[in-house]
C-alpha atoms as a PDB file:
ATOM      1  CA  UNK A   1      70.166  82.030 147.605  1.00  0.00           C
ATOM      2  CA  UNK A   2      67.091  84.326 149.082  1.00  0.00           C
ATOM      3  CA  UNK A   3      69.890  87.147 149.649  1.00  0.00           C
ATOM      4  CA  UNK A   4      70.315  87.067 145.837  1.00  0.00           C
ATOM      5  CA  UNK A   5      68.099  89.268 144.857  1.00  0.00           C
ATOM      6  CA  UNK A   6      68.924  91.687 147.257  1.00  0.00           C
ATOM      7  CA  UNK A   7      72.128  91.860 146.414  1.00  0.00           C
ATOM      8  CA  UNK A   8      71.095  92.590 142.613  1.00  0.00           C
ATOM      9  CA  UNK A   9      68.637  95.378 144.046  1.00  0.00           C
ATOM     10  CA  UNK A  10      71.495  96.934 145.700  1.00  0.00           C
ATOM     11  CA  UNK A  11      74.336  96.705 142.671  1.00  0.00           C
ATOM     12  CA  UNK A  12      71.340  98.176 140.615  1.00  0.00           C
ATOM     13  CA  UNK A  13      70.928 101.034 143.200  1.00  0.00           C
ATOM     14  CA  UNK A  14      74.916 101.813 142.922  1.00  0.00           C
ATOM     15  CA  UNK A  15      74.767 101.967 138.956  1.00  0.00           C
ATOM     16  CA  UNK A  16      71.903 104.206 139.081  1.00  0.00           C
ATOM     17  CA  UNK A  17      73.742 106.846 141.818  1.00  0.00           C
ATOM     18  CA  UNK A  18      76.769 106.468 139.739  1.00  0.00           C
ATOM     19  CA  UNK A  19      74.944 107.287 136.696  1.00  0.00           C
ATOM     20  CA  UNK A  20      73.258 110.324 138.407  1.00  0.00           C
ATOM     21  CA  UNK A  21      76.492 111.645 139.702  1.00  0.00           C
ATOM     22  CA  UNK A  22      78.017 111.360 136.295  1.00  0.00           C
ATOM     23  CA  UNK A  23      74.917 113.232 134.648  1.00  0.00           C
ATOM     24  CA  UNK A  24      75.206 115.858 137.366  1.00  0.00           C
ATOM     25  CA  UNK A  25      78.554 116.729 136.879  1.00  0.00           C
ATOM     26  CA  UNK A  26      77.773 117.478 132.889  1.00  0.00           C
ATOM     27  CA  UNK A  27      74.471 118.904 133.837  1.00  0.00           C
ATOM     28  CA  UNK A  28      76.702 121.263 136.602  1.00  0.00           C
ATOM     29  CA  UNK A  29      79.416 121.773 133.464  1.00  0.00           C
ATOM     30  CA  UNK A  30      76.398 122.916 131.546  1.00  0.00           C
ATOM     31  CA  UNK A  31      74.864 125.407 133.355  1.00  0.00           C
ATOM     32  CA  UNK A  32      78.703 126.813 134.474  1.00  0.00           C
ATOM     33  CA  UNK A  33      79.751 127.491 130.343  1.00  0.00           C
ATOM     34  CA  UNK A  34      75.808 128.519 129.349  1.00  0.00           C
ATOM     35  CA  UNK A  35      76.280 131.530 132.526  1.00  0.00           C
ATOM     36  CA  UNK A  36      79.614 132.272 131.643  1.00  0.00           C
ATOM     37  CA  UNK A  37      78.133 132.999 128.164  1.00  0.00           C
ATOM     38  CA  UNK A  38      74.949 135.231 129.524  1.00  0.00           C
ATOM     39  CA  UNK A  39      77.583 137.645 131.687  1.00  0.00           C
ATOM     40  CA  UNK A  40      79.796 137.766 128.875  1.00  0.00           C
ATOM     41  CA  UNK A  41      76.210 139.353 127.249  1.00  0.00           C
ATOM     42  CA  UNK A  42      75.526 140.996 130.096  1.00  0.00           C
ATOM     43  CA  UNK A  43      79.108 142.852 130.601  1.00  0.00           C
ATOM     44  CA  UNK A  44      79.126 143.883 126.814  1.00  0.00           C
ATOM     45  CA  UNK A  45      75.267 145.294 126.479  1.00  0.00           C
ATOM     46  CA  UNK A  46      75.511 146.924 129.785  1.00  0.00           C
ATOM     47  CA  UNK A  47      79.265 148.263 129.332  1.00  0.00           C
ATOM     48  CA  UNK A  48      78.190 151.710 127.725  1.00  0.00           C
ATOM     49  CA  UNK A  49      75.821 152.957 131.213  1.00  0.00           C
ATOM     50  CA  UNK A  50      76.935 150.410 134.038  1.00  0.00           C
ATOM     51  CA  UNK A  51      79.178 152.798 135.987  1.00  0.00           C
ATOM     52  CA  UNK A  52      75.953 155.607 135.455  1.00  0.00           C
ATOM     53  CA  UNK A  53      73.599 153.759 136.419  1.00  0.00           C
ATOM     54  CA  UNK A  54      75.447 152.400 139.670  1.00  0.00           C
ATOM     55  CA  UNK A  55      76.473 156.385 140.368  1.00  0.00           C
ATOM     56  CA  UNK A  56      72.771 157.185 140.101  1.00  0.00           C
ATOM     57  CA  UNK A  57      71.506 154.220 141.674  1.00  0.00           C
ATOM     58  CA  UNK A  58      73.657 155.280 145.032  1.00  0.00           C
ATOM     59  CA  UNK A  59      72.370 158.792 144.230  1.00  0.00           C
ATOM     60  CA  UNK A  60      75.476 160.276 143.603  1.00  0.00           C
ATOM     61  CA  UNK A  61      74.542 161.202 140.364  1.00  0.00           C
ATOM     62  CA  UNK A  62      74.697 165.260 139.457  1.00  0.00           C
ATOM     63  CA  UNK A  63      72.053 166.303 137.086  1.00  0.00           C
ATOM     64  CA  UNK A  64      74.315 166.022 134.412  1.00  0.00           C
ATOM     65  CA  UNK A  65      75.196 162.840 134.537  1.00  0.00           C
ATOM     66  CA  UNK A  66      71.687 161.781 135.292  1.00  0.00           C
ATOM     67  CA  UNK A  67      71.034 163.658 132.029  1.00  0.00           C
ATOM     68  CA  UNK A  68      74.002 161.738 130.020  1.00  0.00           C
ATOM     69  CA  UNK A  69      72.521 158.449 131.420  1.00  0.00           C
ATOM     70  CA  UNK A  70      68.883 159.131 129.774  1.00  0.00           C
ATOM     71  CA  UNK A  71      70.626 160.466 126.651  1.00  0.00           C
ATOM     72  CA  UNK A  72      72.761 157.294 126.517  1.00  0.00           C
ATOM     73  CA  UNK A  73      69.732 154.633 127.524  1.00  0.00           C
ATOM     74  CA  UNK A  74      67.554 156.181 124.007  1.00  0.00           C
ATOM     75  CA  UNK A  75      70.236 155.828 122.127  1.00  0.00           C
ATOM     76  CA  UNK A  76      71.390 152.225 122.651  1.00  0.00           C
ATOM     77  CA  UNK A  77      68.264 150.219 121.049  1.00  0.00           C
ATOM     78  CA  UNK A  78      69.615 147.046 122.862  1.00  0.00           C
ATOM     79  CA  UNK A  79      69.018 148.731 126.513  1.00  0.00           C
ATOM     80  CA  UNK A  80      65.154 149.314 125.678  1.00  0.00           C
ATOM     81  CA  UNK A  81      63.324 147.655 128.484  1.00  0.00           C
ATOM     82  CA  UNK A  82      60.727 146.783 125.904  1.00  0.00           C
ATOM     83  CA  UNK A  83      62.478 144.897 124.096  1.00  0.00           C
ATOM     84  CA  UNK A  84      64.068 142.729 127.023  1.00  0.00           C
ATOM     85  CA  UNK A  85      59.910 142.105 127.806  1.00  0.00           C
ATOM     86  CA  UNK A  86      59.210 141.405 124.502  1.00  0.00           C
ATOM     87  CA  UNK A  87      62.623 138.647 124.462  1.00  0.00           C
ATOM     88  CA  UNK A  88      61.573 137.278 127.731  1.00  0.00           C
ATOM     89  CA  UNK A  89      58.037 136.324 126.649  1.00  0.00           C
ATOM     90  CA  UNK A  90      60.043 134.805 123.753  1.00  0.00           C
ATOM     91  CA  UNK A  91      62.004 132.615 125.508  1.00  0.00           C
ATOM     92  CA  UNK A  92      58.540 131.808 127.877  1.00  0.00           C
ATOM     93  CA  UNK A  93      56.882 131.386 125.208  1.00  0.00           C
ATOM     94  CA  UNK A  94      59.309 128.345 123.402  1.00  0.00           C
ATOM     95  CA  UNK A  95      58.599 126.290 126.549  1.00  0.00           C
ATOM     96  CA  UNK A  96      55.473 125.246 124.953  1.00  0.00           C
ATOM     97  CA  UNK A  97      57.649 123.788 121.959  1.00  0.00           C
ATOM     98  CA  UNK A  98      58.873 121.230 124.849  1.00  0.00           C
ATOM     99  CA  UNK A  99      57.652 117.707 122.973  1.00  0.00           C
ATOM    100  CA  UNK A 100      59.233 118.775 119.511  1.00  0.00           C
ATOM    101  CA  UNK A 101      62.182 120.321 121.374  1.00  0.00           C
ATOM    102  CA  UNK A 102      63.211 117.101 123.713  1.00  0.00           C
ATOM    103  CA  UNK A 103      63.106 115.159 120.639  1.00  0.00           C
ATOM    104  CA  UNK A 104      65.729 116.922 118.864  1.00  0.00           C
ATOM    105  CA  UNK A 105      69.025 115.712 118.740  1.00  0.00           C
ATOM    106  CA  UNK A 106      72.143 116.853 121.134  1.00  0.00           C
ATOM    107  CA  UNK A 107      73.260 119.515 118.990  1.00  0.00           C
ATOM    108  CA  UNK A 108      69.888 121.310 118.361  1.00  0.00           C
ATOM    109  CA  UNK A 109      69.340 120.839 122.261  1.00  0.00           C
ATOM    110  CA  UNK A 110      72.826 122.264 122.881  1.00  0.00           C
ATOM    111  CA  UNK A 111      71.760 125.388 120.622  1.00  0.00           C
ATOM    112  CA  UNK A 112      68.579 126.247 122.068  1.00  0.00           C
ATOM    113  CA  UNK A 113      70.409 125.567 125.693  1.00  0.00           C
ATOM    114  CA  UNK A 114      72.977 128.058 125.260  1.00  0.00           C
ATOM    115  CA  UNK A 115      70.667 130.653 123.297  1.00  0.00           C
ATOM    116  CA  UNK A 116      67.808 130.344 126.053  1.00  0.00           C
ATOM    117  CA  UNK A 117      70.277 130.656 128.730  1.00  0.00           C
ATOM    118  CA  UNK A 118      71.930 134.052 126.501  1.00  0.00           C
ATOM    119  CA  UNK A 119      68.160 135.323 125.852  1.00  0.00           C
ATOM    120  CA  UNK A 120      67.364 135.183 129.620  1.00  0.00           C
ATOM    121  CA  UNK A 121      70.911 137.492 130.449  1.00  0.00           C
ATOM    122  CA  UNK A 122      69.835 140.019 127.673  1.00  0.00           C
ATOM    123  CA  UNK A 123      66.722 140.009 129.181  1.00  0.00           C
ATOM    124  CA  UNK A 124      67.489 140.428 132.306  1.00  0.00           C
ATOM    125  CA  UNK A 125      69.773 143.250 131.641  1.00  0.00           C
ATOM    126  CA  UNK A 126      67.613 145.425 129.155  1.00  0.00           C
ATOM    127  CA  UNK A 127      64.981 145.544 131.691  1.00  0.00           C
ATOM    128  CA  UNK A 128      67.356 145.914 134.895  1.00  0.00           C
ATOM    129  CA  UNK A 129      69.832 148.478 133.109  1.00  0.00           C
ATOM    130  CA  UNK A 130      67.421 150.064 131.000  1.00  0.00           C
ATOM    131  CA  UNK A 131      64.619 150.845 133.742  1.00  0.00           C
ATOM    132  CA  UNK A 132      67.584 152.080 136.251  1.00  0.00           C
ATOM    133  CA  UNK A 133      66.708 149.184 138.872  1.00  0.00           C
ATOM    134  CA  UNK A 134      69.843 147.124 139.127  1.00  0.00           C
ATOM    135  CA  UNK A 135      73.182 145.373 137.564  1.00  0.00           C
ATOM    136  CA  UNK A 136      72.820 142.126 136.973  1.00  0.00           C
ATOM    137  CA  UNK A 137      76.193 141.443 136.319  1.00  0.00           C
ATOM    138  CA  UNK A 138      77.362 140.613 139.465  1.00  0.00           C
ATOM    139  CA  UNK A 139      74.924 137.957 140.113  1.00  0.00           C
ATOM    140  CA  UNK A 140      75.854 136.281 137.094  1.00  0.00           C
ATOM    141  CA  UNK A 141      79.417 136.777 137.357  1.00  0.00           C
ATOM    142  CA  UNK A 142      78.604 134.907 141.170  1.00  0.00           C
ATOM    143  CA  UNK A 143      76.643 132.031 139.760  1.00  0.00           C
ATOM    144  CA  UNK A 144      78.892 131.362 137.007  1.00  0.00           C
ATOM    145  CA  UNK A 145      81.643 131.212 139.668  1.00  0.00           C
ATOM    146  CA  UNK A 146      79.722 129.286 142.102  1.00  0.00           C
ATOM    147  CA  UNK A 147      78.158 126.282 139.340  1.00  0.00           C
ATOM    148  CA  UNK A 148      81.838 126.863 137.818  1.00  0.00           C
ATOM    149  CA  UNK A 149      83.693 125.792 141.427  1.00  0.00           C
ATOM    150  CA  UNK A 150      81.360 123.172 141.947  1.00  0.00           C
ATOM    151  CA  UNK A 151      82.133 121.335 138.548  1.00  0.00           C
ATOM    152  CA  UNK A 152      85.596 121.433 139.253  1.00  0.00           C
ATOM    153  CA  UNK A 153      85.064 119.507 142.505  1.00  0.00           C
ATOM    154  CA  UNK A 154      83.084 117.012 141.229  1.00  0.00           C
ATOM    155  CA  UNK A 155      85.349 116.353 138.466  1.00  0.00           C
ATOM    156  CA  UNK A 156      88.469 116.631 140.261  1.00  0.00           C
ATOM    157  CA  UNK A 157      87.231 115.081 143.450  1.00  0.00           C
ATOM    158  CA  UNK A 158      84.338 113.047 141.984  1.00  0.00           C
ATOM    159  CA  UNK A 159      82.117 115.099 144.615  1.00  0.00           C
ATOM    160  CA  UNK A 160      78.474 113.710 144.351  1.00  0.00           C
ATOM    161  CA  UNK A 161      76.589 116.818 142.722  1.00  0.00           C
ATOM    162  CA  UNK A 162      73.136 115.092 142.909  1.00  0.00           C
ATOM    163  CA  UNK A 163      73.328 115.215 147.086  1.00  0.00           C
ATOM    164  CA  UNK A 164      71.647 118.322 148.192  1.00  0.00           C
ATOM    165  CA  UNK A 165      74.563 119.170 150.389  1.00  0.00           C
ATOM    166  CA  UNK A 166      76.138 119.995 147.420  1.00  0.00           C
ATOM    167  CA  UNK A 167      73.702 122.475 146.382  1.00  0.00           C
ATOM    168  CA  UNK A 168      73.626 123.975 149.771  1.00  0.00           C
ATOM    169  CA  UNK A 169      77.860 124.544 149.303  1.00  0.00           C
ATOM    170  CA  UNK A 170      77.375 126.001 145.864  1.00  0.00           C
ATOM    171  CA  UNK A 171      74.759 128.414 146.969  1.00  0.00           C
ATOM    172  CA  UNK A 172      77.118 129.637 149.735  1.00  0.00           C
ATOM    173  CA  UNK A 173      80.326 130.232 147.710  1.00  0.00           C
ATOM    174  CA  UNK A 174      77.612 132.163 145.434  1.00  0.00           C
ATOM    175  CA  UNK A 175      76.421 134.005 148.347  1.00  0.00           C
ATOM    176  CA  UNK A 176      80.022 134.369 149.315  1.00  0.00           C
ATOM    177  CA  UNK A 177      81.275 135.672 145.979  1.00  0.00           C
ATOM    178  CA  UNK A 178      77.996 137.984 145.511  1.00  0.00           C
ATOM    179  CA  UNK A 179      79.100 139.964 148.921  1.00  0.00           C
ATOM    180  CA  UNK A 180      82.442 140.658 148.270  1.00  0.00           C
ATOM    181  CA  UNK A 181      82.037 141.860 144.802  1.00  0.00           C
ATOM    182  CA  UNK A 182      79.309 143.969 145.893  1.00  0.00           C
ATOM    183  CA  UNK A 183      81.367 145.431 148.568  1.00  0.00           C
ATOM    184  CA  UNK A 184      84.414 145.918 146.041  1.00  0.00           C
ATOM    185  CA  UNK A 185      82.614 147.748 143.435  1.00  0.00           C
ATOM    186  CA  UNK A 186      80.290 149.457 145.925  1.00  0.00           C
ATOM    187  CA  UNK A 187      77.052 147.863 144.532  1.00  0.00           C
ATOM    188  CA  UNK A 188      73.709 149.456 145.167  1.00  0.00           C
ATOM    189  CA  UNK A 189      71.469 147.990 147.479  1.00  0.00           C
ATOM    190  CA  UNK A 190      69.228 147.048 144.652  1.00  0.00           C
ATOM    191  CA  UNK A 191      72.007 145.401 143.003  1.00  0.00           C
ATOM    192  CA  UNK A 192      72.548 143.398 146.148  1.00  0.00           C
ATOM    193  CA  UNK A 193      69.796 142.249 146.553  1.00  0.00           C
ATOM    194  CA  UNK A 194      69.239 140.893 142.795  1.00  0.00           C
ATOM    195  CA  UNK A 195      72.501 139.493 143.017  1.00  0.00           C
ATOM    196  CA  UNK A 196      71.507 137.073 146.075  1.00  0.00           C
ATOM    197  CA  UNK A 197      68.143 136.646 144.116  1.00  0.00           C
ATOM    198  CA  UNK A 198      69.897 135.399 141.008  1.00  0.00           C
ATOM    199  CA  UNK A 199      72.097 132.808 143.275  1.00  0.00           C
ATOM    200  CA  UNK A 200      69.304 131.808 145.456  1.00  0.00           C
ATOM    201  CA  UNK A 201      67.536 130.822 142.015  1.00  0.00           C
ATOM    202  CA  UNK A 202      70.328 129.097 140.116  1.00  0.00           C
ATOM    203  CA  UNK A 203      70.755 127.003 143.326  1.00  0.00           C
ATOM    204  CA  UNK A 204      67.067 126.252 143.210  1.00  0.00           C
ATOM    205  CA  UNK A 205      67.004 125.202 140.104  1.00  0.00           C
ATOM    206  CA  UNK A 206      69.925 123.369 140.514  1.00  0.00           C
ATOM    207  CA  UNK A 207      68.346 121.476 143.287  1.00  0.00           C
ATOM    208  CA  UNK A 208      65.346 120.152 141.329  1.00  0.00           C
ATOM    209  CA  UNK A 209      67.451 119.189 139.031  1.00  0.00           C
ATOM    210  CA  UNK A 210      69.494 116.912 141.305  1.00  0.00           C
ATOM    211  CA  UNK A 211      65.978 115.946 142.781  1.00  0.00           C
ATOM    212  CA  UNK A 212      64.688 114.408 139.332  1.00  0.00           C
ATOM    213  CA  UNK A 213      67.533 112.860 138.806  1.00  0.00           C
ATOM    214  CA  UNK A 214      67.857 110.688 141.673  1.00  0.00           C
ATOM    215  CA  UNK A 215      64.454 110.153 141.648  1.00  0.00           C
ATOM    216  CA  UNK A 216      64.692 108.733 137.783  1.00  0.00           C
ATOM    217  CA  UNK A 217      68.180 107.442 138.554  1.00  0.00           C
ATOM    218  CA  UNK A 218      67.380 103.693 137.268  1.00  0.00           C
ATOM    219  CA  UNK A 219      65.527 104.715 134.123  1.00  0.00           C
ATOM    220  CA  UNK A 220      68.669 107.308 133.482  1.00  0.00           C
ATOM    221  CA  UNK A 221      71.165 103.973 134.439  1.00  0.00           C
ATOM    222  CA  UNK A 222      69.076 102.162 131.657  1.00  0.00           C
ATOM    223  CA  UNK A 223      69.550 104.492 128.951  1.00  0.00           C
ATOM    224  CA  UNK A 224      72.996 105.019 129.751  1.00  0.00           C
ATOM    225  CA  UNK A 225      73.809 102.903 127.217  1.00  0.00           C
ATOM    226  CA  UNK A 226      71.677 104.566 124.291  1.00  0.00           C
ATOM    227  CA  UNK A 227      72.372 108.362 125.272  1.00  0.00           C
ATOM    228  CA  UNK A 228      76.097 109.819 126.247  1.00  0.00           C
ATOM    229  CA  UNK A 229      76.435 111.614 129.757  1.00  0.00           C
ATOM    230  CA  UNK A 230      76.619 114.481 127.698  1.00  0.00           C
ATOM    231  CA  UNK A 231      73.236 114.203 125.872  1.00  0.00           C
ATOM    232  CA  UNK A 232      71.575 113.297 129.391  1.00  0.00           C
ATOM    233  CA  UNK A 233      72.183 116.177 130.847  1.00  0.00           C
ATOM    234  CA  UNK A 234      71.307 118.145 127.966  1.00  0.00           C
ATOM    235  CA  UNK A 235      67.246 116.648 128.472  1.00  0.00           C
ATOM    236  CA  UNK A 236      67.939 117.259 132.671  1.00  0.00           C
ATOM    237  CA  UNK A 237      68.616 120.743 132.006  1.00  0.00           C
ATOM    238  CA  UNK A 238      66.194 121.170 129.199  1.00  0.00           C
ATOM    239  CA  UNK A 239      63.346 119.322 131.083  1.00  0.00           C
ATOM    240  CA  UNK A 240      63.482 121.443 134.256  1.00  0.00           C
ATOM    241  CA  UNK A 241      63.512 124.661 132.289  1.00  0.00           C
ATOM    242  CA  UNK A 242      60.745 123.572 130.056  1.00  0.00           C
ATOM    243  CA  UNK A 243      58.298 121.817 132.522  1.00  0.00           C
ATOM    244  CA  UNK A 244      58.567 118.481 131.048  1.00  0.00           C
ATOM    245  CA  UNK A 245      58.554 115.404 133.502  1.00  0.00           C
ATOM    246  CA  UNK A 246      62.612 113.958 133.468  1.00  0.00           C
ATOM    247  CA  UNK A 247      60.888 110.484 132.653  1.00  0.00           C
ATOM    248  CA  UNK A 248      58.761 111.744 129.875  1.00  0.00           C
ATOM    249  CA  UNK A 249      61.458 113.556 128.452  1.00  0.00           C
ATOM    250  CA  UNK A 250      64.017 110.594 128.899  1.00  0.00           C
ATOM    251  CA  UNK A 251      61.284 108.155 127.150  1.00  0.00           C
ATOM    252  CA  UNK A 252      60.486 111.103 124.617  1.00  0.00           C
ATOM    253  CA  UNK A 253      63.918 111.290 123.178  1.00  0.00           C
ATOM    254  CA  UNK A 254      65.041 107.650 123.367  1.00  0.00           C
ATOM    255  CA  UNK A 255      61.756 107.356 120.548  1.00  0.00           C
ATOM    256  CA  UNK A 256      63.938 109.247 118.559  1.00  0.00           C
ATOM    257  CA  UNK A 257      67.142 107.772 118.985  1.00  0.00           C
ATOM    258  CA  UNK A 258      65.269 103.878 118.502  1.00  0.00           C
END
């Protein structure tokens, strides 16, 4: 009988990694479809100058061309580093809107997810394509790949996503994929270099993530039954981009729901 209780602590421990895993896998899902939506951004803002500014960025640029990629940077409005400032303190800025935001319901937090996550690829590419620096394109194009891979593995393979082996593997296929497009389209050094960047900090992020949720797995196993899979990894996601404690946020939004 004094082995009882143990036994109940350790069935409790399993439902709380099995909810984790579950919640990572959306929360991986997530982050793959919101990416795949900032390159598509990226590829279509940056489409009119991307081969000029590469050319002049590996200073093979004549003067004309370096001419024709000034002439073309004032006349696209959207490439006005400026503005990608000015939408980047934006999307800074909404993180103080964190209590009224958690407490919104799935749809409104898918919304702001997607638009935060399409914000941040304008952003980066007004201000990277627009000041001459770098592409960002093929650091998104790797992390979309690489958070893309690694849902289908732990769908298909019901891989553990919240280990954080798992986050080492994704941010080596990114790595991985980052090189050899670089080395296919003959990438600047610059755009190298934010390519790894942009991997090293989707892993990151990805990482805390899996952190806070196995350190909250039992109070995200006890609201498994008031929230789907899908609307708890909508507050993981949400909660590490907008500073908010998992458990706060968890408590925060099951108010709302009661």
């Amino acid at each position: 009988m004094a082995s009882t209780p143990n036994v109940e602590s350790k069935n409790h421990a399993r439902q709380a990694n099995l909810s984790a895993s579950v919640v990572m896998r959306q929360v991986y899902l997530w982050v793959a479809a919101s990416l795949l939506i900032g390159t598509l951004v990226t590829l279509i803002i940056g489409a009119p100058i991307r081969d000029l500014v590469n050319i002049s960025l590996l200073g093979e640029a004549t003067q004309q061309q370096e001419q024709a990629l000034e002439s073309a940077i004032a006349a696209e409005p959207l490439l006005n580093a400026g503005l990608g400032l000015l939408v980047a303190i934006i999307v800074i800025g909404s993180a103080f809107l964190r209590s009224l935001i958690l407490r919104t319901g799935v749809l409104v937090k898918a919304i702001y997810y997607i638009l935060i996550v399409g914000l941040i690829a304008y952003a980066l590419t007004a201000v990277s394509l627009g000041t001459q620096t770098a592409d960002p394109l093929i650091g998104l194009i790797a992390a979309t790949v690489m958070t893309g891979v690694m849902t289908l593995l732990g769908y298909l393979t019901k891989l553990d996503l919240s280990r954080f082996s798992s986050v080492i593997v994704m941010a080596l296929i990114g790595l991985i994929v980052a090189t050899v497009l670089s080395l296919a389209l003959r990438a600047a050094l610059t755009t190298w270099l934010f390519a790894y960047v942009l991997v090293i900090a989707v892993a990151a992020i990805s990482a805390f993530e899996a952190r806070q949720v196995q350190r909250h797995g039992a109070t995200i196993a006890e609201l498994g039954g008031q929230f789907s899979p899908l609307h708890l990894s909508l507050i993981v996601s949400l909660s590490s981009f907008l500073g908010s404690n998992l458990e706060e946020a968890l408590k925060g939004s099951r108010r709302r729901s009661s």
